[in-house]
C-alpha atoms as a PDB file:
ATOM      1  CA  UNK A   1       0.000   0.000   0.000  1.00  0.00           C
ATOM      2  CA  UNK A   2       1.322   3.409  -1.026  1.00  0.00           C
ATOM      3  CA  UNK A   3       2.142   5.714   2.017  1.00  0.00           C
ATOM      4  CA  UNK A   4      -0.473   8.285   0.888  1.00  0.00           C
ATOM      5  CA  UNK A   5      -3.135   5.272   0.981  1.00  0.00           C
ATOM      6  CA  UNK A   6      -2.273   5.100   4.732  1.00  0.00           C
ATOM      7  CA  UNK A   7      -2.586   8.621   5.273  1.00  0.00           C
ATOM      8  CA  UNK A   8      -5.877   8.968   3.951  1.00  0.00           C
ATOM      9  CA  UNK A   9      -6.959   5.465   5.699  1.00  0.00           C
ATOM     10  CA  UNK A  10      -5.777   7.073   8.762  1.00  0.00           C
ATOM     11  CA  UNK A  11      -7.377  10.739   8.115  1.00  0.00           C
ATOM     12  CA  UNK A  12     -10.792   8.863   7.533  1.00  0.00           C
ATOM     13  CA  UNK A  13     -10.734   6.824  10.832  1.00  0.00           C
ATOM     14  CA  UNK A  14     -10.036   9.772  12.793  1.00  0.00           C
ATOM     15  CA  UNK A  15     -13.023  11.683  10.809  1.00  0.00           C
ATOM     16  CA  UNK A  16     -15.200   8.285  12.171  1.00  0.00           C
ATOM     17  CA  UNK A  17     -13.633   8.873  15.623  1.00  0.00           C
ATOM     18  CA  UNK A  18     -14.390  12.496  15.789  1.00  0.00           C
ATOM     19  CA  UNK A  19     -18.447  11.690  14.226  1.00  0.00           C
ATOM     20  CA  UNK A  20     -18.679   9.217  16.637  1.00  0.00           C
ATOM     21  CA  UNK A  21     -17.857  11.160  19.666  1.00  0.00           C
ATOM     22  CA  UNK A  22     -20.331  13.974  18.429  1.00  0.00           C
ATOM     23  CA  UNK A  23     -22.847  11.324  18.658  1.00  0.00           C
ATOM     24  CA  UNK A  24     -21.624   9.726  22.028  1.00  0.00           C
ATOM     25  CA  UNK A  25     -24.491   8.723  24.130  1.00  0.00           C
ATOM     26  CA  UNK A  26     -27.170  10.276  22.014  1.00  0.00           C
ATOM     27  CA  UNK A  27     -30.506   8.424  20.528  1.00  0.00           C
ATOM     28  CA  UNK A  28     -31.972   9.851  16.747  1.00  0.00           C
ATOM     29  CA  UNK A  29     -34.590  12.270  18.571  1.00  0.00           C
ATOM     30  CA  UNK A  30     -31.455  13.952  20.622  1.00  0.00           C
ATOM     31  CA  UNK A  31     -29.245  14.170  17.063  1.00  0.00           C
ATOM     32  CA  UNK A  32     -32.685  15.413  15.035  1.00  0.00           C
ATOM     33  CA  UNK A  33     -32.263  18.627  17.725  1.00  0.00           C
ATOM     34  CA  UNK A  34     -29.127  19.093  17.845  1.00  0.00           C
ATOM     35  CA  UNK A  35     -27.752  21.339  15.057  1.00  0.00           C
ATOM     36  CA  UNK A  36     -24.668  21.933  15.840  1.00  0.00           C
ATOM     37  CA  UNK A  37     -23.685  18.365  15.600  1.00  0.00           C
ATOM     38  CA  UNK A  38     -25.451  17.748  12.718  1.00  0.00           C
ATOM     39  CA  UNK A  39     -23.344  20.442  11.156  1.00  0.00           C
ATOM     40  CA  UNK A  40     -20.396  18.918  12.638  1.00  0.00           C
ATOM     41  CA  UNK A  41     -20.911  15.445  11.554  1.00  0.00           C
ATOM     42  CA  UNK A  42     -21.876  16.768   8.154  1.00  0.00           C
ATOM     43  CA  UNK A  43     -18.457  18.107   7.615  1.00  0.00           C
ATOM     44  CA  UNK A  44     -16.885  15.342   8.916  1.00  0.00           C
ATOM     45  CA  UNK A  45     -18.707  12.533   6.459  1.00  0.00           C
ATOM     46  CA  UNK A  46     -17.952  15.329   3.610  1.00  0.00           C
ATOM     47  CA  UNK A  47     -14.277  15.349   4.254  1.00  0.00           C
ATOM     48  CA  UNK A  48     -14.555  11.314   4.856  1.00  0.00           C
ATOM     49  CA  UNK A  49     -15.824  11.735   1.006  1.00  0.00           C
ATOM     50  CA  UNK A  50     -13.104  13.981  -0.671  1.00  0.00           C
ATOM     51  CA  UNK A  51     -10.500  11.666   1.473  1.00  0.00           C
ATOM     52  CA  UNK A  52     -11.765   7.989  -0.059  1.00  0.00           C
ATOM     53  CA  UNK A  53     -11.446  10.211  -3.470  1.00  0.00           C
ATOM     54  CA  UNK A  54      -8.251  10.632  -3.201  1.00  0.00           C
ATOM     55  CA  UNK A  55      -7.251   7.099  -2.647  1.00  0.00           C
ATOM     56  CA  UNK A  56      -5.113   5.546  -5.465  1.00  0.00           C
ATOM     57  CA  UNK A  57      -6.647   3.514  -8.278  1.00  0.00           C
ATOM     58  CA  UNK A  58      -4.550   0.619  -7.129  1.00  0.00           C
ATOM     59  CA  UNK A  59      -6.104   0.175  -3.671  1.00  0.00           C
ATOM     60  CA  UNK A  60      -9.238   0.802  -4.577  1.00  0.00           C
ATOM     61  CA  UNK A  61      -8.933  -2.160  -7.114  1.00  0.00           C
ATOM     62  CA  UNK A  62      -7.195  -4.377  -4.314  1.00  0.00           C
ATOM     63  CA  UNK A  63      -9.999  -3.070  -1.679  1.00  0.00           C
ATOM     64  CA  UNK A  64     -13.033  -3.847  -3.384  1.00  0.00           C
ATOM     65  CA  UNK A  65     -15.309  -4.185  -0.255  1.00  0.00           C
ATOM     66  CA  UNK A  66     -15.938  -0.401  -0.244  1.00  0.00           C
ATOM     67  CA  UNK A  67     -18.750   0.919  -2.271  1.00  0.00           C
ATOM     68  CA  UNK A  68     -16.637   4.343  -3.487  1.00  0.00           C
ATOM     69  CA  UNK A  69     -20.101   5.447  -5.378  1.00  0.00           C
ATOM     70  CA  UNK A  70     -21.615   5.831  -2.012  1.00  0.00           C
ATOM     71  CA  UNK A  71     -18.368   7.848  -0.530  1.00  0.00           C
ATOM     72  CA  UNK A  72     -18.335  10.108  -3.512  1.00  0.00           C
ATOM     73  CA  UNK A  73     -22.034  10.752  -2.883  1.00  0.00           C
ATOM     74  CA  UNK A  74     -20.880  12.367   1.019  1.00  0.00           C
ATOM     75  CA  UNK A  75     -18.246  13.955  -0.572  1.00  0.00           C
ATOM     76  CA  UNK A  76     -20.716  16.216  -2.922  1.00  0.00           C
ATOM     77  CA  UNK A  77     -23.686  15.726  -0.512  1.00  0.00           C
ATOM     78  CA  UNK A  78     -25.884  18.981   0.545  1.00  0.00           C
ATOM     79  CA  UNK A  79     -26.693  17.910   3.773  1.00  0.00           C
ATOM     80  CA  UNK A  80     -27.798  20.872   5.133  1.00  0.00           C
ATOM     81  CA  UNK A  81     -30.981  20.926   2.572  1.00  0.00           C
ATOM     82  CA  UNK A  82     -31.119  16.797   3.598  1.00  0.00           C
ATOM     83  CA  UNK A  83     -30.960  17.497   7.455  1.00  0.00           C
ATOM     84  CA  UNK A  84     -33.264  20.307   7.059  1.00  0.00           C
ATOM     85  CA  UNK A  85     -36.064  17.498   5.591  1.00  0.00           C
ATOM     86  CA  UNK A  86     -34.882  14.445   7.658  1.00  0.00           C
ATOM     87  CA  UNK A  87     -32.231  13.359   9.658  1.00  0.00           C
ATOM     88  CA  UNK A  88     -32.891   9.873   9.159  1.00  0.00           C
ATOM     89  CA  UNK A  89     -30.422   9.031   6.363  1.00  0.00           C
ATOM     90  CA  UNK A  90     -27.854  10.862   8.030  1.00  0.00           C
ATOM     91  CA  UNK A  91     -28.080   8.538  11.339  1.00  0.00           C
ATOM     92  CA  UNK A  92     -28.133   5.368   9.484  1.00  0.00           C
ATOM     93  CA  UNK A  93     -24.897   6.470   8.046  1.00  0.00           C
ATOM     94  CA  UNK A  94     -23.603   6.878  11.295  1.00  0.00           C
ATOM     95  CA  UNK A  95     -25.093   4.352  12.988  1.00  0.00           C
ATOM     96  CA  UNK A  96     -24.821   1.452   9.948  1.00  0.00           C
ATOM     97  CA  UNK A  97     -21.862   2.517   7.497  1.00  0.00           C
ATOM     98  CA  UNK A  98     -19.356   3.945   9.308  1.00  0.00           C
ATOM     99  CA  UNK A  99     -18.771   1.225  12.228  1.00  0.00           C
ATOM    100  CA  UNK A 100     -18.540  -1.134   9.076  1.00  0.00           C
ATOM    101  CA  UNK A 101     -16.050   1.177   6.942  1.00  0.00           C
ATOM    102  CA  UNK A 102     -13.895   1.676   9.686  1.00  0.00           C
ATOM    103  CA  UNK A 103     -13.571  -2.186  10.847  1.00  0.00           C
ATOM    104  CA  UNK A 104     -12.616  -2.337   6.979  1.00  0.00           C
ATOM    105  CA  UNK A 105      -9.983  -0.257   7.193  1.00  0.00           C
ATOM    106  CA  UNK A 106      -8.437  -1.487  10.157  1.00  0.00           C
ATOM    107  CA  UNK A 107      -8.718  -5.253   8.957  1.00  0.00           C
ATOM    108  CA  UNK A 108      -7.058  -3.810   5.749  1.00  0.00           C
ATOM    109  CA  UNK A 109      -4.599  -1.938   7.600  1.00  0.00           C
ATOM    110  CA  UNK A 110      -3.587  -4.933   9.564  1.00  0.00           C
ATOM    111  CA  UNK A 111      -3.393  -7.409   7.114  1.00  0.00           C
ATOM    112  CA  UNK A 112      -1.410  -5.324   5.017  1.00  0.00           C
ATOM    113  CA  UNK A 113       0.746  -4.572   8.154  1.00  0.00           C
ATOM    114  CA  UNK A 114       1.632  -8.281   8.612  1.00  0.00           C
ATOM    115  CA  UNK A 115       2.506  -8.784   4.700  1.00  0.00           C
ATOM    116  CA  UNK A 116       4.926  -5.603   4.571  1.00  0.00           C
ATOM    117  CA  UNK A 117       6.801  -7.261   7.658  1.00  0.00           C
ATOM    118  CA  UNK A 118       9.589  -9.537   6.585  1.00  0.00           C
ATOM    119  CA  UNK A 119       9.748 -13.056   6.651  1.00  0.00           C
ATOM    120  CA  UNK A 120      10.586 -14.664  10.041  1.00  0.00           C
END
């Protein structure tokens, strides 16, 4: 994997880390109030977006369990016209996608740790 792959892998599960801890502890009805952290997480998934777009060709060919349609779609997302209608898409993504990209990435990360290492 190319060191800029890693970068962006990393920048992406810190963006998860931060939208995660915006949510900490809250239900949809608390998130659907508050909009400061649905402004907040909105950024977040956006930037998630423009960093899975920046990704090489090669590791998105060798890391084909990603759906990159569906991160360019946060990338160039309104979500302040979506959250304005409902906040239900937004909280799926949270609650649903994001858990699931991130234990992708870290499986990847691993795996690819223990093949870089030499041979014992």
């Amino acid at each position: 994997m190319k060191e800029e792959d890693q970068i962006h892998l990393n920048n992406i599960t810190t963006m998860i880390n931060e939208i995660d801890a915006y949510v900490a502890h809250m239900d949809y009805n608390q998130f659907s109030k508050e909009e400061s952290v649905r402004q907040s997480v909105a950024v977040n998934l956006q930037q998630i977006g423009e960093a899975s777009d920046l990704l090489s060709p090669e590791f998105k060919a060798d890391f084909t369990e990603v759906d990159y349609r569906v991160l360019d779609v946060l990338k160039r997302a309104k979500f302040n016209e979506a959250m304005e209608v409902d906040h239900r898409q937004i909280w799926n993504v949270i609650q649903n996608d994001l858990p699931e990209f991130r234990n992708m990435i870290e499986t990847r990360s691993e795996q690819m740790d223990k093949d870089e290492q030499p041979g014992e």
